[in-house]
Protein backbone atom coordinates (compact mmCIF):
# COMPACT_ATOMS: atom_id res chain seq x y z
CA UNK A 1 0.00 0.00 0.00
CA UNK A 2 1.36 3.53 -0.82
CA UNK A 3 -0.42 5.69 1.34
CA UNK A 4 0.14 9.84 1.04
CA UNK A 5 -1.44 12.75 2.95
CA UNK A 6 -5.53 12.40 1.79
CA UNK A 7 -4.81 9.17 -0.04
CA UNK A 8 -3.65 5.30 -0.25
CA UNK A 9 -2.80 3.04 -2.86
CA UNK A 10 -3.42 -0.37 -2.90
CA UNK A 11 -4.41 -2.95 -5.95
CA UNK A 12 -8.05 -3.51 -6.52
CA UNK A 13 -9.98 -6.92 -4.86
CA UNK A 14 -12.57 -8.89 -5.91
CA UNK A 15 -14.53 -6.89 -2.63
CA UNK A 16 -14.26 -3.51 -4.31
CA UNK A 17 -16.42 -4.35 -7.28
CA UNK A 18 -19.73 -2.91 -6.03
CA UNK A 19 -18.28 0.41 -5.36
CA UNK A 20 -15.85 0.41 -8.35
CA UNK A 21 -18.65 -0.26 -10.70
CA UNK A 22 -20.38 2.58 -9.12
CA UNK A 23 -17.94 4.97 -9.82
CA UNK A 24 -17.66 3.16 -13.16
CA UNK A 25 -21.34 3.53 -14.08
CA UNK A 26 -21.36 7.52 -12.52
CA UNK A 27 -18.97 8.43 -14.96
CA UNK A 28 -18.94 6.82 -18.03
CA UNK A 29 -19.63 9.50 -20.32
CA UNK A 30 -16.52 11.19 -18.63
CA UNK A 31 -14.05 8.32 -19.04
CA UNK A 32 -14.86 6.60 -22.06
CA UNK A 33 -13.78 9.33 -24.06
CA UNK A 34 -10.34 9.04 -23.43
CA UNK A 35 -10.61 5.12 -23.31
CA UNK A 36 -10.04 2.44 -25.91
CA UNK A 37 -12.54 0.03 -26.90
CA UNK A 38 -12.83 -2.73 -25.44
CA UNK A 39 -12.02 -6.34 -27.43
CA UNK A 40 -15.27 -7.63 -29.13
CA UNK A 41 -17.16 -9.76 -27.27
CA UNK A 42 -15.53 -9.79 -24.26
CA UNK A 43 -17.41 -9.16 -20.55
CA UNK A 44 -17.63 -5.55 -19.33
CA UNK A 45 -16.23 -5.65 -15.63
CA UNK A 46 -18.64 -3.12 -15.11
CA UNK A 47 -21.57 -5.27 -15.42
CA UNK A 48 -19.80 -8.79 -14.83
CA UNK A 49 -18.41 -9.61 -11.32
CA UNK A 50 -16.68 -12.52 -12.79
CA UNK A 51 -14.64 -10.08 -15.23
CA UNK A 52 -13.81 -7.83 -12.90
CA UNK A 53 -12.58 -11.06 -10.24
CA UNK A 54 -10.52 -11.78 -13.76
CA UNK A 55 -9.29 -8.29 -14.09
CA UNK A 56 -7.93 -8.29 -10.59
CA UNK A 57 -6.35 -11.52 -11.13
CA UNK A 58 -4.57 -9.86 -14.36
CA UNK A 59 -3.62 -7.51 -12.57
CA UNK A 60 -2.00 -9.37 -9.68
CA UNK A 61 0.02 -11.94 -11.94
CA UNK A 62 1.62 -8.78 -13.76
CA UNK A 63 2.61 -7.40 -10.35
CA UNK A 64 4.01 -10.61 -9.40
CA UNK A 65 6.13 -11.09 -13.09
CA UNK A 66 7.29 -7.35 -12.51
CA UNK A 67 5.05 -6.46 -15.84
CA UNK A 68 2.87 -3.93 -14.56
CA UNK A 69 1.06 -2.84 -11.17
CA UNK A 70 -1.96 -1.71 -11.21
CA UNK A 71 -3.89 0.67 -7.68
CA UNK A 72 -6.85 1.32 -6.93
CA UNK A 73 -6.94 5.30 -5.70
CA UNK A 74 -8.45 5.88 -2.31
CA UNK A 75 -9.44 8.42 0.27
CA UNK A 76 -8.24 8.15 3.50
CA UNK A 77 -11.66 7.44 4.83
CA UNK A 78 -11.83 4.69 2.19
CA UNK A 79 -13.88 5.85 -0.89
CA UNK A 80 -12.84 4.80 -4.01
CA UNK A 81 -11.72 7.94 -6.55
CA UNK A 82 -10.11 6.61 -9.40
CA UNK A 83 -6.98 3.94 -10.56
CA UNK A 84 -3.22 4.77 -11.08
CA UNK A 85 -1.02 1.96 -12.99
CA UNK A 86 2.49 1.68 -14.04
CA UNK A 87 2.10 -0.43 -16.93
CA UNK A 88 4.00 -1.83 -19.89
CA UNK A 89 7.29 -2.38 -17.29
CA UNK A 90 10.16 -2.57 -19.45
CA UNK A 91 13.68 -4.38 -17.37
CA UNK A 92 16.60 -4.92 -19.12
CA UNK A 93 18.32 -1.59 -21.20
CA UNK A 94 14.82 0.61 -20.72
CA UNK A 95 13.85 -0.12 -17.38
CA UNK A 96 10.65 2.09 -17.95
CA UNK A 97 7.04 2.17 -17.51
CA UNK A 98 4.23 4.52 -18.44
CA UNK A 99 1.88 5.64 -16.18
CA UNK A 100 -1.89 5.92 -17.12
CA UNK A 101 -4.47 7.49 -14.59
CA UNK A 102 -8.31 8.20 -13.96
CA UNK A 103 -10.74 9.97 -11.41
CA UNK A 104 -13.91 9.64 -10.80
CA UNK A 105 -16.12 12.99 -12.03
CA UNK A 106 -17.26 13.39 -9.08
CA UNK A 107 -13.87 14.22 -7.74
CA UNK A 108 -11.99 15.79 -10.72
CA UNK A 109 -9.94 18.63 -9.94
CA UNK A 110 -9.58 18.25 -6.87
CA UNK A 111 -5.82 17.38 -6.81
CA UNK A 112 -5.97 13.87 -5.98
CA UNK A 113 -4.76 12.49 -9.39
CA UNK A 114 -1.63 14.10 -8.49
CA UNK A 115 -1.13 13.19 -5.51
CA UNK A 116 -1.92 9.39 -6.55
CA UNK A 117 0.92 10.19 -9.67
CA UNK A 118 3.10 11.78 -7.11
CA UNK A 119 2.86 8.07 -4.76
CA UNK A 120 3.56 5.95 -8.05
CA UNK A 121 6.54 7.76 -9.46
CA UNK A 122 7.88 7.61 -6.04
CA UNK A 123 7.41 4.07 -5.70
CA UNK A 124 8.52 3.86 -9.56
CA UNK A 125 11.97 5.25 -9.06
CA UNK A 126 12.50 4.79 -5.37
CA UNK A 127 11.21 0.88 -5.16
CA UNK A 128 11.39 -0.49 -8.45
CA UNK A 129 14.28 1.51 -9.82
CA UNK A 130 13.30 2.47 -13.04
CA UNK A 131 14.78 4.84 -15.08
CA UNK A 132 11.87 6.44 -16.70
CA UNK A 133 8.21 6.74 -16.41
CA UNK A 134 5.92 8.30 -19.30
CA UNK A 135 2.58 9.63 -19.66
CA UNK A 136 0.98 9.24 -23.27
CA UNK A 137 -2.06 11.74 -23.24
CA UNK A 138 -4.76 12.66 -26.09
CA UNK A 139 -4.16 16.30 -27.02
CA UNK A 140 -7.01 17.39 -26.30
CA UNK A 141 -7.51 15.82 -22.71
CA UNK A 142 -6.30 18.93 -21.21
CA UNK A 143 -6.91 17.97 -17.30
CA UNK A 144 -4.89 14.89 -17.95
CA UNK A 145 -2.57 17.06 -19.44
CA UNK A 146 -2.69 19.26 -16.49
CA UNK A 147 -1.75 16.71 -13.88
CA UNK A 148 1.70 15.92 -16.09
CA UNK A 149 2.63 19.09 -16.50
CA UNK A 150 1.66 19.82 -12.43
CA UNK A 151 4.17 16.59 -11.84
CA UNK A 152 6.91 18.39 -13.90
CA UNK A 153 6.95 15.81 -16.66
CA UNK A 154 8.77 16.72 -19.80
CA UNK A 155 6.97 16.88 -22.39
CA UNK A 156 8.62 15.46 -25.87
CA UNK A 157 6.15 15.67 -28.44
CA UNK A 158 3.32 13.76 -30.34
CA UNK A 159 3.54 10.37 -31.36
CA UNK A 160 1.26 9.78 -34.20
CA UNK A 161 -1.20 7.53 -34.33
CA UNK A 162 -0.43 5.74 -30.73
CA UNK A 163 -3.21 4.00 -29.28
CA UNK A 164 -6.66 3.11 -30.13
CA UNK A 165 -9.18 5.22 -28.45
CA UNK A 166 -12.73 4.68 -29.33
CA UNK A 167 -11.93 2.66 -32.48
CA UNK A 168 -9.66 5.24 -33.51
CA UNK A 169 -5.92 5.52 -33.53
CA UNK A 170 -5.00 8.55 -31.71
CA UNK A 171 -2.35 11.01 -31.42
CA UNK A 172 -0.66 11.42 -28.15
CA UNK A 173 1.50 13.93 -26.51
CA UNK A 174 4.22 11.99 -24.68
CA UNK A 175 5.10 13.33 -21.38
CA UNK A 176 8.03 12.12 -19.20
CA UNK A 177 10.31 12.24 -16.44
CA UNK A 178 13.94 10.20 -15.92
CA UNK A 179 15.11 8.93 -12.73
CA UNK A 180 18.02 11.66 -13.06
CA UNK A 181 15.26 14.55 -13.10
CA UNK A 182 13.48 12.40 -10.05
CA UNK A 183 16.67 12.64 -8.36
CA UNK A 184 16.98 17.06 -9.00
CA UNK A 185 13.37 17.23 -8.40
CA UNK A 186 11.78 14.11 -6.37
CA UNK A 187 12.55 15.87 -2.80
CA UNK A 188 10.34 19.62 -4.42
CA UNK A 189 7.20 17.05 -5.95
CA UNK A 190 7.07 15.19 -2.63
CA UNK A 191 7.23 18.49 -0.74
CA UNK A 192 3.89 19.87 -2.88
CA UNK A 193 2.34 16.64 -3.26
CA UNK A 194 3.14 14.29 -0.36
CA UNK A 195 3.56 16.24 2.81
């Protein structure tokens, strides 16, 4: 668990379907946006407690191969707000990972996505050692552009065509930050974000 001043960090659990499909179902039109579609045919977690169980359990064998680790975002007082992962986990040469993010509507703007970012870089660079973590963001998403450019993310420029959102492959602007600048600037983030 990664726990910071209004928030925690732990992965999701079978257990935190009910309230994750709430927040699921409350903002759809919000999310899905931003989202790609899912495969064809397969079970929304959403609506199907047995693919959400299966979601968790993907979830938990990536974390144990060191592939990706996925959190559920919490308030202290235990409400589910959103999800933070480090996915894609690269060893070897790149020893990278790209962080993707979302908040409920309900609690948008009100600085908890980067405090949750703030937790996983930490544990990114401090724990796992990696030597970069990247945001890839839809150019027009501007409050998840927001929260990189709070973080002090770099941003490098657009990589065309990068991931399918909505059935279409979509530009993204490619934000991110290098253990080095972690190491200049990780004391100043956890300062505004963590204490």
């Amino acid at each position: 668990m990664l726990t910071g001043p209004r928030l925690f960090l732990r992965p999701l659990r079978s257990s935190d379907h009910a309230s994750w499909r709430a927040v699921r179902e409350r903002s759809r039109n919000w999310l899905e946006p931003w989202e790609p579609m899912p495969e064809p045919g397969s079970p929304d977690p959403v609506t199907d407690f047995d693919a959400f169980r299966a979601r968790c359990g993907a979830w938990d064998r990536q974390r144990h191969f060191d592939s990706a680790y996925g959190f559920g975002l919490f308030r202290l007082d235990g409400a589910l707000v959103g999800e933070i992962s480090l996915g894609s986990v690269q060893r070897g040469p790149f020893q990278a990972a790209f962080i993707g993010y979302w908040v409920d509507r309900e609690h948008a703007g009100k600085g908890y996505v980067p405090e949750g970012v703030a937790l996983v870089m930490r544990y990114g660079f401090d724990e796992l050692h990696l030597h970069r973590l990247e945001a890839s963001i839809v150019p027009r998403n501007a409050p998840s552009r927001r929260v990189a450019e709070k973080l002090g993310m770099r941003e490098e420029g657009i990589a065309l065509r990068f991931l399918q959102i909505q059935g279409v492959y979509e530009n993204h602007v490619r934000y991110a930050i290098t253990s080095e600048e972690w190491q200049a600037r990780g004391a100043e983030i956890t300062q505004r974000f963590l204490t």
